[in-house]
C-alpha atoms as a PDB file:
ATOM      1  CA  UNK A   1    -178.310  49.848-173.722  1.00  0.00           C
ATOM      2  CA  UNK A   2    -180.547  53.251-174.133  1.00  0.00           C
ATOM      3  CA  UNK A   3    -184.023  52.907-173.990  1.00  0.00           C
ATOM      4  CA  UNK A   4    -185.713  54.597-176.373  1.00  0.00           C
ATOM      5  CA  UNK A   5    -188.949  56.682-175.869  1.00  0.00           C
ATOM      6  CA  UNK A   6    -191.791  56.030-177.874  1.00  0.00           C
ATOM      7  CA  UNK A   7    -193.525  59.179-179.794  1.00  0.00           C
ATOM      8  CA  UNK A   8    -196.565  60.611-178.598  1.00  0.00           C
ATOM      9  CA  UNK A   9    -199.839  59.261-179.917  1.00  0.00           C
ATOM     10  CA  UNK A  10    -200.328  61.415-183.579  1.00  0.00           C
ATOM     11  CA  UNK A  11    -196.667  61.804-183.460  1.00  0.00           C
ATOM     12  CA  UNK A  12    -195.637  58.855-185.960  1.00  0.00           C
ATOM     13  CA  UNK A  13    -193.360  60.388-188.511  1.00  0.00           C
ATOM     14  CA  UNK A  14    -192.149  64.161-190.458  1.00  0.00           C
ATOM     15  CA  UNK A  15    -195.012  66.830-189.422  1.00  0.00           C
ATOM     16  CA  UNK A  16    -196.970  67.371-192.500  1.00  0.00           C
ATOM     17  CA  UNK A  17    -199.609  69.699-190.883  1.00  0.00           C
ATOM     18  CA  UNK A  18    -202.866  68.608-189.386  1.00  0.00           C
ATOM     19  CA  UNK A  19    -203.595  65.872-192.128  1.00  0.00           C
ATOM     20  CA  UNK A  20    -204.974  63.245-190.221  1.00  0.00           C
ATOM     21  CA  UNK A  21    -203.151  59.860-190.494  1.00  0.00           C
ATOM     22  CA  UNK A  22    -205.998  58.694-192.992  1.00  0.00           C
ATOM     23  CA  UNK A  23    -205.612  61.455-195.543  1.00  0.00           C
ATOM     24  CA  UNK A  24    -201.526  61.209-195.801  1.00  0.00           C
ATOM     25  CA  UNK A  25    -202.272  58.110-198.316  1.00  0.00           C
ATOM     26  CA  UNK A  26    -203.481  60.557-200.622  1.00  0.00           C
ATOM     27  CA  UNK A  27    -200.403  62.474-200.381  1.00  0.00           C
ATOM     28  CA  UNK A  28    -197.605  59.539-201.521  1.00  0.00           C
ATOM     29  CA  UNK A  29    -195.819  60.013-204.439  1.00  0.00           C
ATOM     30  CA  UNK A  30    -196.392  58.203-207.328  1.00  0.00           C
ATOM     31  CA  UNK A  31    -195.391  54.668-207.820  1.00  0.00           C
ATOM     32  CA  UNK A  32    -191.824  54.616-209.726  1.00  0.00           C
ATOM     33  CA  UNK A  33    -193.121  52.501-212.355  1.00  0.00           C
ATOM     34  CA  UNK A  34    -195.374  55.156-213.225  1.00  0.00           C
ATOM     35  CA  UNK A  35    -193.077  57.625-212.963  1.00  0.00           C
ATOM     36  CA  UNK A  36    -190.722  55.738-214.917  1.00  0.00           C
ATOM     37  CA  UNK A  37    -192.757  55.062-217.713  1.00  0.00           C
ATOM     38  CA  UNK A  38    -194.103  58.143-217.535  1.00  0.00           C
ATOM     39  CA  UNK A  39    -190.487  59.646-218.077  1.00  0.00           C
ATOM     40  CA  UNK A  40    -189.921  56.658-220.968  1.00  0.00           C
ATOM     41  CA  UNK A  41    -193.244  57.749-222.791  1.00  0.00           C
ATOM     42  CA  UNK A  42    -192.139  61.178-223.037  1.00  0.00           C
ATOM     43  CA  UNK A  43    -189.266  60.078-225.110  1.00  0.00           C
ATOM     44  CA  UNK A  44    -190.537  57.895-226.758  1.00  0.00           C
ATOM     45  CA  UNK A  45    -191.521  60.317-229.675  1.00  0.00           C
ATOM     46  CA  UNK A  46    -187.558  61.111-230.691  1.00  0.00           C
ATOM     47  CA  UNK A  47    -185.984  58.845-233.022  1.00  0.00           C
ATOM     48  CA  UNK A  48    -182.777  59.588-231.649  1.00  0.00           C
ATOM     49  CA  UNK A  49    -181.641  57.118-229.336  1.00  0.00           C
ATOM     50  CA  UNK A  50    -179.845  59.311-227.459  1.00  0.00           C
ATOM     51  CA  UNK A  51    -182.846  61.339-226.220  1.00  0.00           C
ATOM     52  CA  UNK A  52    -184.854  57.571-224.851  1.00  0.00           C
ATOM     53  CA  UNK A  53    -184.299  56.629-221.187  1.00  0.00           C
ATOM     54  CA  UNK A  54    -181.265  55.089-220.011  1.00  0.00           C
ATOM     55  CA  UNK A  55    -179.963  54.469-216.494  1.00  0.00           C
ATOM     56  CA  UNK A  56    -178.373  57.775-215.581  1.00  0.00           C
ATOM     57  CA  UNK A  57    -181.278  59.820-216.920  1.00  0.00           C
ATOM     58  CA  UNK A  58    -183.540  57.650-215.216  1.00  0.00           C
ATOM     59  CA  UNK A  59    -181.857  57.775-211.526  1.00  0.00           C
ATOM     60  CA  UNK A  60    -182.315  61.869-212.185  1.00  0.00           C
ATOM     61  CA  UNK A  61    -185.615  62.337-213.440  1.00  0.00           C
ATOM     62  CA  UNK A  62    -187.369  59.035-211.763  1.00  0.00           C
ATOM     63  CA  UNK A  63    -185.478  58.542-208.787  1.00  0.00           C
ATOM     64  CA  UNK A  64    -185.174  54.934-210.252  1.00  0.00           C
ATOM     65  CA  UNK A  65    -181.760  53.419-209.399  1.00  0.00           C
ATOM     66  CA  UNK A  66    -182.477  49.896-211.181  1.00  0.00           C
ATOM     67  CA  UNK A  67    -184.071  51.101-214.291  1.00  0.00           C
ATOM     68  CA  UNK A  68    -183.426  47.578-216.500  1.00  0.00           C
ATOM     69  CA  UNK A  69    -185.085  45.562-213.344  1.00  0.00           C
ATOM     70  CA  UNK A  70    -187.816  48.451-213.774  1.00  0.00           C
ATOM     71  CA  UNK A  71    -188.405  48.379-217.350  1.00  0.00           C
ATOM     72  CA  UNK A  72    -188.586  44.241-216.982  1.00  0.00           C
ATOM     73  CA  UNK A  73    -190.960  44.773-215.006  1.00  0.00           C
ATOM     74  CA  UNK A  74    -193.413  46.531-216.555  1.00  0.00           C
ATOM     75  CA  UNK A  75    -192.922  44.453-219.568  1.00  0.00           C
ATOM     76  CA  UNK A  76    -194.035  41.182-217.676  1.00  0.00           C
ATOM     77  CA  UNK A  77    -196.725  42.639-215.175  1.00  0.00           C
ATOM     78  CA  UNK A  78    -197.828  45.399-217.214  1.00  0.00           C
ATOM     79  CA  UNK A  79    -197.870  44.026-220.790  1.00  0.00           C
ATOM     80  CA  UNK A  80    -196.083  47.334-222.410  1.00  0.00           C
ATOM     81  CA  UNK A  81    -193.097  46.141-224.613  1.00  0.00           C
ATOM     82  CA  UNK A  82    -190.066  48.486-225.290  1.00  0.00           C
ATOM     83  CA  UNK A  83    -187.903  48.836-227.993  1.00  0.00           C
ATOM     84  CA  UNK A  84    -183.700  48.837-226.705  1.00  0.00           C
ATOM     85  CA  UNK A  85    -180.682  50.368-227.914  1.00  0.00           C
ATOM     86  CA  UNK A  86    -176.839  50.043-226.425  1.00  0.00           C
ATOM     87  CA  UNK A  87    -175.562  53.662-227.071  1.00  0.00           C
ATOM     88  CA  UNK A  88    -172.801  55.601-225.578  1.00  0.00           C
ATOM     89  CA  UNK A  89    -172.693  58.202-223.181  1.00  0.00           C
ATOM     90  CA  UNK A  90    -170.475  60.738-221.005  1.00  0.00           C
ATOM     91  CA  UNK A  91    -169.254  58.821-218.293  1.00  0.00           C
ATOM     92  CA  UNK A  92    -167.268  59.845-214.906  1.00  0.00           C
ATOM     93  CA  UNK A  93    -163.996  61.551-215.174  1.00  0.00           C
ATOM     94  CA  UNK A  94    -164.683  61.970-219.062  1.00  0.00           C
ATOM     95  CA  UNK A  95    -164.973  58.612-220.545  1.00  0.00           C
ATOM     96  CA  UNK A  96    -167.450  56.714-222.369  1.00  0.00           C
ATOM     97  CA  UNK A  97    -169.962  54.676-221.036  1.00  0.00           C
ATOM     98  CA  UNK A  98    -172.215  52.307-222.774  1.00  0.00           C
ATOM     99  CA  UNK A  99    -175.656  52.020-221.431  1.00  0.00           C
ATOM    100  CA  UNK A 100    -179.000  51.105-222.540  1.00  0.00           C
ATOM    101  CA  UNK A 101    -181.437  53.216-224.083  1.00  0.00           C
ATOM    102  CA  UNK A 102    -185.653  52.318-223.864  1.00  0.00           C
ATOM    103  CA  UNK A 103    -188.351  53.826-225.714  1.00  0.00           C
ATOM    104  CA  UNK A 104    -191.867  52.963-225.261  1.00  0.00           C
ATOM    105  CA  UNK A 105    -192.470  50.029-228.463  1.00  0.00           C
ATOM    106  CA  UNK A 106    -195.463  51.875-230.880  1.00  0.00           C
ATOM    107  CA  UNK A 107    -197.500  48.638-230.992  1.00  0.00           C
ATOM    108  CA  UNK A 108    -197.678  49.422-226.924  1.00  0.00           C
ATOM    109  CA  UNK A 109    -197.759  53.281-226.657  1.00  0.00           C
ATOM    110  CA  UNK A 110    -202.036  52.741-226.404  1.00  0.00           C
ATOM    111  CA  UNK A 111    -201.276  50.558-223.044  1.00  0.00           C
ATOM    112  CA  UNK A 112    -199.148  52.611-221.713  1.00  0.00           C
ATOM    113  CA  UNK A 113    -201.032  55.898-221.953  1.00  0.00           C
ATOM    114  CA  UNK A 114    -203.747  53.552-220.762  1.00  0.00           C
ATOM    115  CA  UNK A 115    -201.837  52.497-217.388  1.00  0.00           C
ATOM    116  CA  UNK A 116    -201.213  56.059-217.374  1.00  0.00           C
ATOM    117  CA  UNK A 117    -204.939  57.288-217.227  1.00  0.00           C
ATOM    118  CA  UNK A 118    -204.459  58.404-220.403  1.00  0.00           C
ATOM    119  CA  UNK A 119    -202.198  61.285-219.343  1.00  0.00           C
ATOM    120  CA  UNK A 120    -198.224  61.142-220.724  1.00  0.00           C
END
């Protein structure tokens, strides 16, 4: 077995310049709820399904690899309610996939953009 050496002190991760430990909190991306239903909001607007969030857009744009777990989610901890569509899309190799499609529900589009500090 290897031992392994530990890092010097102030040496605890990727160099990101002298930002102290402290002020690196300030510097994490956003929670991928929020980007999520950022992303969902943003569609929301279309009335074609096509253009609302489903899985493959959202592992692209959000970085969010489990997008119904996501979605249920916000539903039960955040109180914004979504409307859902099954819809078909380009798949791999050329075939068909059916997904599901989310838009932000209208009677919740004020909670959202409130969750959202007002800000789609």
């Amino acid at each position: 077995m290897t031992a392994t050496k530990s890092p010097p002190d102030g040496a605890d991760g990727p160099d990101i310049g002298n930002t102290s430990r402290r002020d690196r909190s300030t510097l994490r991306p956003e929670f991928k709820w929020k980007r999520t239903l950022r992303e969902i909001l943003s569609r929301s607007s279309s009335s074609d399904e096509r253009a609302w969030l489903h899985r493959f857009i959202a592992e692209k744009m959000c970085g969010d690899h489990t997008l119904p777990s996501t979605v249920s989610e916000i539903e039960r901890v955040k109180g914004v309610r979504f409307e859902r569509r099954e819809i078909t899309v380009p798949g791999h190799a050329g075939e068909s996939a059916r997904v599901m499609a989310y838009r932000v529900a209208s009677e919740s589009r004020a909670r959202a953009l409130e969750l959202l500090g007002g800000h789609r």
